[in-house]
Protein backbone atom coordinates (compact mmCIF):
# COMPACT_ATOMS: atom_id res chain seq x y z
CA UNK A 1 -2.02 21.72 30.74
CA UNK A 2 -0.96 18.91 28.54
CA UNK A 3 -3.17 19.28 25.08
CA UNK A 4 -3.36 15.36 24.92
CA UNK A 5 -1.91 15.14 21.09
CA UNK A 6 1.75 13.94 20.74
CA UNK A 7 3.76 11.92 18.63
CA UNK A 8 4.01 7.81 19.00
CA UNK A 9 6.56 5.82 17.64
CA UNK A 10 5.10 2.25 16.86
CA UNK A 11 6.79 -0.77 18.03
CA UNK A 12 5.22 -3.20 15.24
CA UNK A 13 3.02 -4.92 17.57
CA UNK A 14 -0.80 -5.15 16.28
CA UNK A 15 -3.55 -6.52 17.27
CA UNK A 16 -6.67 -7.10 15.48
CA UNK A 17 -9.87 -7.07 17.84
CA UNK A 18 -13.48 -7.32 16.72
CA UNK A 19 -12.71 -5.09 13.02
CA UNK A 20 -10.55 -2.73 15.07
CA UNK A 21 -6.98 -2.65 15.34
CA UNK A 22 -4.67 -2.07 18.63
CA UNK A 23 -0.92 -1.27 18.35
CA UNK A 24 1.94 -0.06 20.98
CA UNK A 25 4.34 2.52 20.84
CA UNK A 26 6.63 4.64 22.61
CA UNK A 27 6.10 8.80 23.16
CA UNK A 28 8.19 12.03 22.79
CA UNK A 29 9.08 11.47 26.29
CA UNK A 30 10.21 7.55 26.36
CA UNK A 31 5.98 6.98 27.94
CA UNK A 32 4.82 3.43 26.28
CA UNK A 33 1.21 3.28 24.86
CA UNK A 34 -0.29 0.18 25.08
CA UNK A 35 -3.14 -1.24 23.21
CA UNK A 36 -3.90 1.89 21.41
CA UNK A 37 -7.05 1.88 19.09
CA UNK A 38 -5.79 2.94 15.55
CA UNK A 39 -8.10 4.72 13.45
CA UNK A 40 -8.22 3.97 9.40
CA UNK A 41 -10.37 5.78 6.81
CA UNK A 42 -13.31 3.69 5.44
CA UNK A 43 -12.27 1.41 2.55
CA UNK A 44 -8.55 0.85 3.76
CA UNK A 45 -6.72 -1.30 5.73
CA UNK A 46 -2.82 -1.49 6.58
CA UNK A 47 -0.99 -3.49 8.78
CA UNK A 48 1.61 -0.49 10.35
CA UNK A 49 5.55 -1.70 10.50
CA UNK A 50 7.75 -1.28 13.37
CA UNK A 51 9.24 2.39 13.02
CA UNK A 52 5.71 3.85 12.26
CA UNK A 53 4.83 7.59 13.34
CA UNK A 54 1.50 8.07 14.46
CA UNK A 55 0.08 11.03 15.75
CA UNK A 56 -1.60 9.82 19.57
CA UNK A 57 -4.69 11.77 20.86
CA UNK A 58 -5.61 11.13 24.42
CA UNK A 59 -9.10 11.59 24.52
CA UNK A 60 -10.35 13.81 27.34
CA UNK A 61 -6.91 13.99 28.40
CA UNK A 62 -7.38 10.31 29.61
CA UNK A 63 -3.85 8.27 28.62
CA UNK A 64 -6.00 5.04 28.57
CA UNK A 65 -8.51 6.43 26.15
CA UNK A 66 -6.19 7.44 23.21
CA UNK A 67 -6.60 6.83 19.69
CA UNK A 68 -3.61 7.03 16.89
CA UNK A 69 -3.79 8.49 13.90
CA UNK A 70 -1.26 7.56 10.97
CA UNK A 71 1.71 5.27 11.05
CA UNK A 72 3.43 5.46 8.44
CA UNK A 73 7.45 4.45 8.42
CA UNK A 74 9.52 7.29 6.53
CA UNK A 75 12.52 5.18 5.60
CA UNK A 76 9.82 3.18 3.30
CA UNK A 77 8.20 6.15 2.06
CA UNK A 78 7.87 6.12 -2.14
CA UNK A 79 9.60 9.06 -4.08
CA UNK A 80 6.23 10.82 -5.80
CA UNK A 81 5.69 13.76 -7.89
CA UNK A 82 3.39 16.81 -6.96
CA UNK A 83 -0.11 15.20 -6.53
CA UNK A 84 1.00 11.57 -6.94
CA UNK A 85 -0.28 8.90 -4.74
CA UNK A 86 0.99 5.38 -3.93
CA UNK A 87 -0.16 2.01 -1.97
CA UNK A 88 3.00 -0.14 -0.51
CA UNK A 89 4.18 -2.23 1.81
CA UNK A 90 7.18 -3.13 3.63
CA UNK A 91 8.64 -5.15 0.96
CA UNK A 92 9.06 -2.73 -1.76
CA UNK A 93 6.03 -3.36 -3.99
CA UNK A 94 4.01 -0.09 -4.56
CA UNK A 95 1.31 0.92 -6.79
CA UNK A 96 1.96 4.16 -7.76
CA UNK A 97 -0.95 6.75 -9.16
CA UNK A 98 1.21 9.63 -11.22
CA UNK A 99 -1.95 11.48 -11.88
CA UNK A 100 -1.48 13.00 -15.73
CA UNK A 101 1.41 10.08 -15.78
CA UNK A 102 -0.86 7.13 -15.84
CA UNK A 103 0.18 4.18 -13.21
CA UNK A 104 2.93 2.17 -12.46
CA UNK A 105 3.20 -1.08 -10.91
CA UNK A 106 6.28 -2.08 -9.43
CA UNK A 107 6.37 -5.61 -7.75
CA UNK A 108 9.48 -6.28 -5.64
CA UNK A 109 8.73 -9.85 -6.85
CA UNK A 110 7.93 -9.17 -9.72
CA UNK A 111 4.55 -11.36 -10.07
CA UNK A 112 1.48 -9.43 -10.78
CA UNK A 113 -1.27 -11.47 -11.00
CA UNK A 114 -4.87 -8.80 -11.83
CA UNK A 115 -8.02 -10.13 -11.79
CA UNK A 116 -11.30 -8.65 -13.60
CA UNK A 117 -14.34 -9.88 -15.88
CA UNK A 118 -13.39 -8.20 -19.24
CA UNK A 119 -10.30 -6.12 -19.53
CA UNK A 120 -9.50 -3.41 -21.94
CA UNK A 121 -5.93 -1.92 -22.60
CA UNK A 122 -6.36 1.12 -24.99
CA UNK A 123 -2.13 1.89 -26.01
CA UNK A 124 -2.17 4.70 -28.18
CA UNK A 125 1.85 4.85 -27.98
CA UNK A 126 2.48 1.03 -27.09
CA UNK A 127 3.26 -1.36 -24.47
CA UNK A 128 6.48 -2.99 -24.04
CA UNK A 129 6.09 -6.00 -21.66
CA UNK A 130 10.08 -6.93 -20.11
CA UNK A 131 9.49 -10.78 -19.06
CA UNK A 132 7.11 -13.54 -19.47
CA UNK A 133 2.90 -12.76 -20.17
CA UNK A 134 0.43 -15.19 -19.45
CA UNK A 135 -3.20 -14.47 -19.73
CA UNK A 136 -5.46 -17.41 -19.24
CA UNK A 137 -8.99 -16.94 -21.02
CA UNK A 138 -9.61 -15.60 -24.50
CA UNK A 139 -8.00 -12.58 -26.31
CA UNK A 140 -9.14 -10.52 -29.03
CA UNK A 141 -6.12 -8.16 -30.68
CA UNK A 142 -7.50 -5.16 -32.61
CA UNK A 143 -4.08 -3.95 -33.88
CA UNK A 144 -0.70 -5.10 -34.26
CA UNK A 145 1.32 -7.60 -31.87
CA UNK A 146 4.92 -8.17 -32.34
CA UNK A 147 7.16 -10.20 -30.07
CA UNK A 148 10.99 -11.14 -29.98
CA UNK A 149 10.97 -14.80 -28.42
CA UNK A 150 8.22 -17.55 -28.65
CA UNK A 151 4.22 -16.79 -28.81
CA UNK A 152 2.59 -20.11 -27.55
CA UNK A 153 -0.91 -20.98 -27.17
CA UNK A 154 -2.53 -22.31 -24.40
CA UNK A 155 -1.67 -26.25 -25.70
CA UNK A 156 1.86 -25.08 -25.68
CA UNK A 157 1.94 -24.65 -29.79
């Protein structure tokens, strides 16, 4: 008897339905899903790519009553270390959590633009900043700032 659980490889198709999401693939055995419900933890939402694995479960053995599980595209896959965790997209931009290693940002576009009521940056060994800053709304330095290239204010002085 067929245990219901096997592997689907998304197509890229999804469909967003009353908060729940609906994709297509194709099984181990060339079968094509359709309109599969896809099942995300609480608090996080993704958009799978074409080339996603999924793990399908047909629910009392019922093809039309499956759910997937997953979806994530290997080839885009971040490199991480041992306990590391990451949030990324298709395009190359990642947000990578190194756990004793702090964070690291890495836009493919290389705009970042964060967002937040007051903002503290405690850099007990520095930060080096490659490329333009611009922080709109008021600054306080407690310690030293040193820059190669222009400092300007916001009335361009």
């Amino acid at each position: 008897m067929d245990s219901g659980l096997t592997r689907l490889l998304l197509d890229g198709s999804v469909e967003h339905r009353n908060g729940q999401q609906f994709v297509n693939g194709r099984g181990y055995a060339g079968d094509n899903y359709e309109r599969v419900h896809r099942v995300e933890p609480h608090g996080f939402a993704s958009h799978p790519v074409a080339g996603g694995i999924g793990a399908f479960l047909a629910a009392r053995g019922q093809r039309d009553s499956g759910y997937v599980f997953g979806g994530e595209n290997p080839g885009l896959r971040p490199e991480l270390p041992l306990g590391g965790a990451a949030i990324y997209d298709h395009l190359g931009n990642v947000i990578k959590l190194m756990g004793g290693g702090g964070a690291i940002f890495d836009f493919a576009s290389r705009t970042a633009t964060l967002t937040a009521g007051d903002w503290t940056i405690n850099a007990p060994q520095g930060v080096t900043i490659n490329g333009p800053l611009t922080v709109n709304g008021d600054v306080m330095l407690d310690g030293n700032l040193s820059a190669t290239g222009s400092v300007v204010d916001g009335d361009g002085d």
